[in-house]
Structures are given as structure tokens and as C-alpha cells.
Protein backbone atom coordinates (compact mmCIF):
# COMPACT_ATOMS: atom_id res chain seq x y z
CA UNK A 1 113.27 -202.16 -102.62
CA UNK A 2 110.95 -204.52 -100.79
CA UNK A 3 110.92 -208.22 -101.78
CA UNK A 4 107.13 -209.48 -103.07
CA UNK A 5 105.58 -211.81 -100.91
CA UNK A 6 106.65 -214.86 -103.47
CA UNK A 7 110.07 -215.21 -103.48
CA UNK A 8 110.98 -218.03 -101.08
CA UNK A 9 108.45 -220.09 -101.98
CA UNK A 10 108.89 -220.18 -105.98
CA UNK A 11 111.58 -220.59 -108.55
CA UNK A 12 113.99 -217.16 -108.87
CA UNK A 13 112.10 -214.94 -111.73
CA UNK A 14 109.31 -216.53 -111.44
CA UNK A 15 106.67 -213.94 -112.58
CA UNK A 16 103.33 -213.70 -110.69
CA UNK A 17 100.70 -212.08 -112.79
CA UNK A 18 97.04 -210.40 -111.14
CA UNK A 19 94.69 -211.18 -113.64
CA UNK A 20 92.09 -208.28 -114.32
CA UNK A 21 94.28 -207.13 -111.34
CA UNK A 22 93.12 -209.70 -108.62
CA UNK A 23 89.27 -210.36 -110.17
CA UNK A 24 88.68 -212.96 -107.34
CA UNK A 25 89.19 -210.15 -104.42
CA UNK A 26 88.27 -206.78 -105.96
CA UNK A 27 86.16 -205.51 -109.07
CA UNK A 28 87.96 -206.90 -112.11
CA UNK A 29 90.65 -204.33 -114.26
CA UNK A 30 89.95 -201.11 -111.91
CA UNK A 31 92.15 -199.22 -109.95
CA UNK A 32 91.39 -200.97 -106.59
CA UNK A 33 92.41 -204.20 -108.11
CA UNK A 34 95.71 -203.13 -109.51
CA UNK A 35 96.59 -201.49 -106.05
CA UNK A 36 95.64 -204.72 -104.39
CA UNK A 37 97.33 -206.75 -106.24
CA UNK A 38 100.07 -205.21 -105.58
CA UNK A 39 99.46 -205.22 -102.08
CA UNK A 40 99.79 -209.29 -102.20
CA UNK A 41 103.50 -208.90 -104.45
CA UNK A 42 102.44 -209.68 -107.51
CA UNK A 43 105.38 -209.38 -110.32
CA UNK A 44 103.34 -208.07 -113.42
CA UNK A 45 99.65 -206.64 -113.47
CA UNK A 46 97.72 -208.07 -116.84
CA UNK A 47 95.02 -206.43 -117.99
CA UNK A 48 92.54 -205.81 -121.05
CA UNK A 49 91.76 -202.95 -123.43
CA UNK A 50 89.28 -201.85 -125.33
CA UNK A 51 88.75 -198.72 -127.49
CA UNK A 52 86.15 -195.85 -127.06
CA UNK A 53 84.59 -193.94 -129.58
CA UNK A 54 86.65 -190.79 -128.99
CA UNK A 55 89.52 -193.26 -129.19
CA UNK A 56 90.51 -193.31 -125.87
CA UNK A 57 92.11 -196.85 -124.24
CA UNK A 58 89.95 -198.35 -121.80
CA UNK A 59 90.66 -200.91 -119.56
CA UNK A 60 87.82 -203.58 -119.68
CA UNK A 61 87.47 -207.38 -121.07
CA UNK A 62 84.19 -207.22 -122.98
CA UNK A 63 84.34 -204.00 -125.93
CA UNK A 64 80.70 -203.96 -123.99
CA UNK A 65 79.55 -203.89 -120.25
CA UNK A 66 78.71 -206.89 -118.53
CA UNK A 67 75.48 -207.70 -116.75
CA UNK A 68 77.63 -209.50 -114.03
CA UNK A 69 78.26 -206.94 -113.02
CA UNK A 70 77.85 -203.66 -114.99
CA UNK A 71 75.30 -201.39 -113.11
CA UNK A 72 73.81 -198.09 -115.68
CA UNK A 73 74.33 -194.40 -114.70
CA UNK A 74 70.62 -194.29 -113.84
CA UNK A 75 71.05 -196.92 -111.16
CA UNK A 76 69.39 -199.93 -112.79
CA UNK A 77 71.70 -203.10 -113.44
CA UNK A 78 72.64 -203.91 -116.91
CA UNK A 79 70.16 -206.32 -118.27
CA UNK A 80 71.91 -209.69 -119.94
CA UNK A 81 69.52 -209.20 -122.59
CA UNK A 82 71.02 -205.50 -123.43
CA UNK A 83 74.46 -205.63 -122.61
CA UNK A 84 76.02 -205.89 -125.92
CA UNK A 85 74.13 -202.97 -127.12
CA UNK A 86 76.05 -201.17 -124.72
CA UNK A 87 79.16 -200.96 -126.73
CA UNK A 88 82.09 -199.50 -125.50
CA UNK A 89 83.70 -198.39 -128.70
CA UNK A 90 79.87 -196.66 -129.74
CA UNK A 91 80.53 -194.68 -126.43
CA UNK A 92 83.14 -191.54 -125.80
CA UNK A 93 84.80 -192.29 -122.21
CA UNK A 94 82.72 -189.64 -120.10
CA UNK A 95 79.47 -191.62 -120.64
CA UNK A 96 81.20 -195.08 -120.13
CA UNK A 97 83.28 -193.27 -116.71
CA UNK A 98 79.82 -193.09 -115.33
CA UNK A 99 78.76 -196.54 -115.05
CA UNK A 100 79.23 -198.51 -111.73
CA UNK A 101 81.36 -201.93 -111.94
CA UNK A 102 81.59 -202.71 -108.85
CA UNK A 103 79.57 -202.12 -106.08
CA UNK A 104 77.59 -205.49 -107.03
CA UNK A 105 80.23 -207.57 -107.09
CA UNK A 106 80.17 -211.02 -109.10
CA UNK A 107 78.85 -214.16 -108.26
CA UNK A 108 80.92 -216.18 -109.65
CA UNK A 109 83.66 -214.72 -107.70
CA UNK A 110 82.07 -214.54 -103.87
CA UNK A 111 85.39 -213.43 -102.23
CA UNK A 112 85.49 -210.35 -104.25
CA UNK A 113 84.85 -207.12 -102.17
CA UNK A 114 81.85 -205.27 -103.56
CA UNK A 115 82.75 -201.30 -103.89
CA UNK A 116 81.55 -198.68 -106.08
CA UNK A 117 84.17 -197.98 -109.34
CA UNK A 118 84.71 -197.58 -113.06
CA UNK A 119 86.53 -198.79 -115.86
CA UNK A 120 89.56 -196.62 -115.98
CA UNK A 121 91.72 -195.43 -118.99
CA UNK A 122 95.25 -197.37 -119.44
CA UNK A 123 97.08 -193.73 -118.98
CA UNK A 124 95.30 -193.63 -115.35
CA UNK A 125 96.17 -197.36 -114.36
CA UNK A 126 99.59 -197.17 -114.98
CA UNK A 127 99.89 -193.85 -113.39
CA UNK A 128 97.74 -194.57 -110.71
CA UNK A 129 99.88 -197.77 -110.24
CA UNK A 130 103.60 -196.00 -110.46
CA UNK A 131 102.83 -193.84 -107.62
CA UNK A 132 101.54 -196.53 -105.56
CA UNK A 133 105.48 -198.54 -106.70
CA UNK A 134 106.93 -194.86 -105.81
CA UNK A 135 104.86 -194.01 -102.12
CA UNK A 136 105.44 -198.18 -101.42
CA UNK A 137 108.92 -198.76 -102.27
CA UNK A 138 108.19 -201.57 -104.71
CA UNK A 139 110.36 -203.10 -106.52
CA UNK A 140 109.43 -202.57 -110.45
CA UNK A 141 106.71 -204.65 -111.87
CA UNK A 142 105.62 -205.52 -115.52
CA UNK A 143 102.44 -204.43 -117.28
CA UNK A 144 100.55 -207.44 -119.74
CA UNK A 145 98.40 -205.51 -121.58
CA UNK A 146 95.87 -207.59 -124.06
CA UNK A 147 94.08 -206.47 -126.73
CA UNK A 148 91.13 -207.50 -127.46
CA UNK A 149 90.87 -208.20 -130.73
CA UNK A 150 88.65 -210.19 -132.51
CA UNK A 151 88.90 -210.33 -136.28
CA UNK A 152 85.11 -210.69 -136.54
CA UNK A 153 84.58 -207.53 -134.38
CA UNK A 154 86.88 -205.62 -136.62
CA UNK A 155 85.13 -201.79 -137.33
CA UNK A 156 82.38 -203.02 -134.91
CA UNK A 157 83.12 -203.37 -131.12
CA UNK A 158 86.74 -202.56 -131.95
CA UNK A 159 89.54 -201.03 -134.86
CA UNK A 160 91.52 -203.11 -136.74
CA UNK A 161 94.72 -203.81 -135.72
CA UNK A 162 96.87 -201.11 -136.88
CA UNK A 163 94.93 -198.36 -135.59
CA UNK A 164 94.37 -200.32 -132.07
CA UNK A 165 97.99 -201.09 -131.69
CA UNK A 166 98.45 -197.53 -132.61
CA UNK A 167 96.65 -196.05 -129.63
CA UNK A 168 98.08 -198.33 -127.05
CA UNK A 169 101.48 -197.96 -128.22
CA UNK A 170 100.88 -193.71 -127.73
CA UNK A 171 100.05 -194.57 -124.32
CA UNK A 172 102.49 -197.16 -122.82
CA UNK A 173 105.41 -194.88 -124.89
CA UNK A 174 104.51 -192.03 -122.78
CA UNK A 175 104.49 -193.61 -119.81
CA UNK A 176 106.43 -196.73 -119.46
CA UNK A 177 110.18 -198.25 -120.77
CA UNK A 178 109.90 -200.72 -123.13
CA UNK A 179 111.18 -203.71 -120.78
CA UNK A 180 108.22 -203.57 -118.49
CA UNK A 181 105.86 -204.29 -120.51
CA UNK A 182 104.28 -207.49 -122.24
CA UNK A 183 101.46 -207.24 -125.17
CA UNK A 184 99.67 -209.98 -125.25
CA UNK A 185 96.09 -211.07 -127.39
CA UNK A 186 94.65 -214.00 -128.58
CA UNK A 187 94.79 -212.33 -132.39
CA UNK A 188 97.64 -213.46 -133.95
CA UNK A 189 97.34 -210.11 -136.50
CA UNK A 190 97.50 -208.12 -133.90
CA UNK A 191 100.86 -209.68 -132.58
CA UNK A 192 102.17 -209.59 -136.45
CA UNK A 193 101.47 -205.89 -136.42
CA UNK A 194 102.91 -205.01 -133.46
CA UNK A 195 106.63 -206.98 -134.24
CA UNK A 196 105.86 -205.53 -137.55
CA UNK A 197 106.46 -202.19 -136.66
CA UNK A 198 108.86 -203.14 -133.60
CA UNK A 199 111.01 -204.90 -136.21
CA UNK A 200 110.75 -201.37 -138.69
CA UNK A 201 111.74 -199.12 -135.58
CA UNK A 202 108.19 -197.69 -135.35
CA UNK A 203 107.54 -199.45 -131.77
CA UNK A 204 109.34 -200.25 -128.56
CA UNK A 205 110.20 -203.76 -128.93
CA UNK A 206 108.38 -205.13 -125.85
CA UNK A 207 107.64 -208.83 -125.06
CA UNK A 208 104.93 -210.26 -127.15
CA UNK A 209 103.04 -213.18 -125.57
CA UNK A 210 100.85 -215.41 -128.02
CA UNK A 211 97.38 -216.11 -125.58
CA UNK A 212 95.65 -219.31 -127.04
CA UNK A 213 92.70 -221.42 -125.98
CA UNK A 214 92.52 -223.88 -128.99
CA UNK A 215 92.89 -226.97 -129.26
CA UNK A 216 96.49 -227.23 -131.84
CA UNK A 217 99.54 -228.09 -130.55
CA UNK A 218 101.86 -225.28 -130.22
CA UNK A 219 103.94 -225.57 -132.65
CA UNK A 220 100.79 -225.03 -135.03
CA UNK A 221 100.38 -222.11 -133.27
CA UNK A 222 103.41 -220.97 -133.75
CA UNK A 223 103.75 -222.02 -137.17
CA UNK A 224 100.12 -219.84 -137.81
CA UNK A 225 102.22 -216.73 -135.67
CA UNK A 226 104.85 -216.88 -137.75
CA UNK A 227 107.66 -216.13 -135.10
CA UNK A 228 108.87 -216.92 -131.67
CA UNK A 229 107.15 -214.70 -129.08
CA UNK A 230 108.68 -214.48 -125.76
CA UNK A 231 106.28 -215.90 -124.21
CA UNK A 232 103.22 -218.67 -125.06
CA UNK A 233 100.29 -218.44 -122.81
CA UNK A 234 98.20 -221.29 -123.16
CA UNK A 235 94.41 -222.34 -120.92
CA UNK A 236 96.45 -224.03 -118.20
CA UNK A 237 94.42 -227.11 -119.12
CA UNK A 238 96.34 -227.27 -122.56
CA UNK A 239 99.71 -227.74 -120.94
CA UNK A 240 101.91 -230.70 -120.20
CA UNK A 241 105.57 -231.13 -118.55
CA UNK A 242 106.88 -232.57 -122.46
CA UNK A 243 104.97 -229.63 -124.30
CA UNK A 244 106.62 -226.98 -121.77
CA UNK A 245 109.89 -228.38 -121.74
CA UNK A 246 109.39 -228.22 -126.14
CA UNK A 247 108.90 -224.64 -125.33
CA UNK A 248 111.57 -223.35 -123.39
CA UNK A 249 113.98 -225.41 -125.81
CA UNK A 250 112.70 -222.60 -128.28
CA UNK A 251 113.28 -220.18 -126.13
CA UNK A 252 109.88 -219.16 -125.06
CA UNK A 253 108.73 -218.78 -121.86
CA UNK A 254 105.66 -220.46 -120.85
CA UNK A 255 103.45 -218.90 -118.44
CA UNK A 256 99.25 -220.00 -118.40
CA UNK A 257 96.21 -218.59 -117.95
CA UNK A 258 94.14 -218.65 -115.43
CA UNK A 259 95.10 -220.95 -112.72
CA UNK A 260 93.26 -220.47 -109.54
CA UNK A 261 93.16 -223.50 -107.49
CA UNK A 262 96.49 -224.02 -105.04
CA UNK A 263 97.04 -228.03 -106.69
CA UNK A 264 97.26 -226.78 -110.59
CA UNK A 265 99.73 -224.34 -109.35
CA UNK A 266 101.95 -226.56 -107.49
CA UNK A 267 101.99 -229.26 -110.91
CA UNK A 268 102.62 -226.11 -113.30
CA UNK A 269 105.42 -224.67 -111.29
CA UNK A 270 106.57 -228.46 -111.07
CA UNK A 271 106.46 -228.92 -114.37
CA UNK A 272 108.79 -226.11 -114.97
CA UNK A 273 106.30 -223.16 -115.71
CA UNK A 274 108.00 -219.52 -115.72
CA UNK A 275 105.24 -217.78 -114.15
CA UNK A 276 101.03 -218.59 -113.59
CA UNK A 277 98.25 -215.49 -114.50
CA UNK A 278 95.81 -215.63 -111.70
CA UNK A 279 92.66 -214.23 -110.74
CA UNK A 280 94.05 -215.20 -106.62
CA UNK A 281 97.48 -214.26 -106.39
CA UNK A 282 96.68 -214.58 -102.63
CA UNK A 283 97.16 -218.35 -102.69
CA UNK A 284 100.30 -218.09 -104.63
CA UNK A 285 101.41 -216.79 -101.42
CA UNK A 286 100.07 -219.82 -99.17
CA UNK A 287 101.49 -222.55 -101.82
């Protein structure tokens, strides 16, 4: 087993998540990323799903594709104005395979290398991904998958819970042991669900992580949950040394999204943070 590129720098089991893979260095939540990111040692690769009308699990962050970045099968860029017509779960995976996601990069992310890709099924990332562990000699790594899940978006851009957890939880079961993987979403139903049918013996019980970005402290959060997930994952903005040392007396781990620049890492991991999602796992390395 090779060591990742963190571990002298940062707290033992500290866990090092590529968001989207590594979105500031490579198209965001496709192969290239994944493989990069693990390139630079990361400890867990998050990532997003969606649903496709023939039901298959996607890996994307919009249910629709962006006109950051999204260019059509005929060659034309996705207009802004049109993109959410172009709805992922109103599209069987062949059609949405054939869009480019890459090859014009994203502005808002000017380090990332532009190169021609798709959105890939879950099944092929984490195959994809567990040969690269295998040829590399990595050490294992975690998967953070999110649903995205919106209750307003229910039977629209997306299913509702039960049937969405249902498809991802056909997918990682085939492929992965329970302890390496993390579900994660900012719909608390869709966390219910999931311990829901952990707690019957339907599901793998696998690390739930509550993702917020409101305002409430979290213990309202956690009151609205209903349970103690093993992890909170809070906008890094929302955090504060007192409110993650309330945490980890509870037992939950604490680990924010998305923290990018080198001096918000260095105060999280001061204040006692158990791992950082970031879209630069690169400068994790220089800290």
C-alpha cells in the first residue's frame, strides 16, 4: 500500500475528499477527475447522482446539463436559456453519453484542463476507479455519493426518495462493501429513507452525512433529521471551533464543504475538523 500524499502534514484519519472528483483541475464528476484525484492522494472521491429515464444512475450535479459547460451532440454549446429543458431524467443514458462536458472547460475554474468527456454511470466510476486502486497499489479509499434530491423536483427532474435510494443502493451493493462508502444529500427524506431501510436490514448500513447550507444551528438540523448521522457537512462558512467541538461531543464527525483557499483550510483543520471536501485537493498537499 502506498501512503496518500497527506499524511504528514494533517491529523491521522484525516479524510481528504475530491469534490466532483477534483472540479478545479479536470471536468467536474467524470472519469478523468476521479483518476486524478486520486493521482494527488485523496482519501474519499464525492460525487453526485442523478437518475435517467431508463433509470440508470448518472453521475452529474444538475438532473440537467449545464451551459458552463455542457456542449450538444450536434456540436453547438448548451444555451443558458435551454439548459433545463435538457433534463437528464427525460433522457435514457445513450442520448445523454453523447454530450461533451468537457472539452470547454469552465470559467469559473481556469486551472481546469479542457478535454473531451461525458457524464459517466456510478457502476463505471467506481469500476473505472477500483482498477486504477488495483494497477496503482492504493491504499482503499471511500466513495460520498449525494443524491440530489430536491423535494420540489420530486417526479420531475428526479424520483422520490424511495425509488432513488433504491437504484443507488443496487449499484454500490454490487460493487462496493458497505464501509467505504458515505451517502450524503442535502434532503433530509432521503437520509430518513435510507437509515430507514438500513435500520430494517434492507440496506448496507453505510455512513450517512447530513449536507446543509442553511442558516439553523445544527442542532436544529439535527433535531429536523431526526438522528445522529456520522457525519455533518456544513458550507465551511457556517462553522466555528465551539459549534465543531458541540459536534464531535455527539459523536459526529464534522467535515465541510467546499473549502478551496489554503488559509480556510489551515483554521478548519485547526479548529479540529475531521476532514475538508475540496474542489483542489492539490493545495491540501502544499498546506
Amino acid at each position: 500500500m502506498i501512503a496518500t500524499a497527506f499524511t504528514s502534514s494533517l491529523p491521522t484519519g484525516f479524510d481528504v475528499q475530491g469534490h466532483r472528483g477534483c472540479r478545479g483541475l479536470m471536468p467536474e464528476n467524470t472519469i478523468p477527475a476521479f483518476l486524478k484525484a486520486l493521482d494527488l492522494g485523496v482519501t474519499t472521491l464525492e460525487l453526485d447522482v442523478v437518475i435517467s429515464k431508463d433509470r440508470q444512475v448518472v453521475v452529474s450535479h444538475e438532473p440537467y446539463f449545464n451551459a458552463a459547460y455542457s456542449i450538444a451532440p450536434d456540436g453547438k454549446p448548451v444555451d443558458k436559456k435551454d439548459q433545463k429543458n435538457r433534463v437528464l431524467y427525460l433522457m435514457n443514458y445513450a442520448d445523454i453519453k453523447q454530450y461533451d462536458v468537457g472539452s470547454n472547460g469552465n470559467a469559473a475554474y481556469p486551472e481546469q484542463e479542457k478535454r473531451k468527456t461525458y457524464k459517466p454511470l456510478l457502476s463505471e466510476v467506481i469500476e473505472q476507479a477500483e482498477a486504477y486502486r488495483k494497477s496503482k497499489n492504493l491504499s482503499d479509499f471511500s466513495y460520498n455519493i449525494e443524491i440530489k434530491s430536491e423535494p420540489s423536483e420530486y417526479n420531475k427532474s428526479q424520483p422520490e426518495p424511495a425509488e432513488f435510494c433504491a437504484l443507488v443502493q443496487a449499484v454500490i451493493s454490487q460493487q462496493l462493501k458497505a464501509e467505504r462508502v458515505v451517502i450524503q444529500s442535502f434532503d433530509f427524506a432521503t437520509l430518513q429513507y435510507w437509515k430507514q431501510q438500513a435500520d430494517a436490514g434492507q440496506y448496507p448500513t453505510v455512513r450517512l452525512a447530513a449536507l446543509v447550507e442553511n442558516l439553523r444551528s445544527p442542532d436544529k438540523n439535527l433535531a429536523e433529521l431526526g438522528f445522529k448521522p456520522a457525519i455533518y457537512s456544513p458550507y465551511y462558512k457556517l462553522l466555528s471551533r465551539d459549534r465543531i467541538a458541540r459536534l464531535h461531543e455527539q459523536g459526529i464527525k464534522v467535515i465541510p464543504w467546499t473549502v478551496n483557499e489554503p488559509d480556510a483550510m489551515k483554521r478548519l483543520i485547526d479548529w479540529g475538523v475531521d476532514g475538508l471536501i475540496t474542489d483542489y485537493p492539490n493545495r491540501v498537499g502544499s498546506l
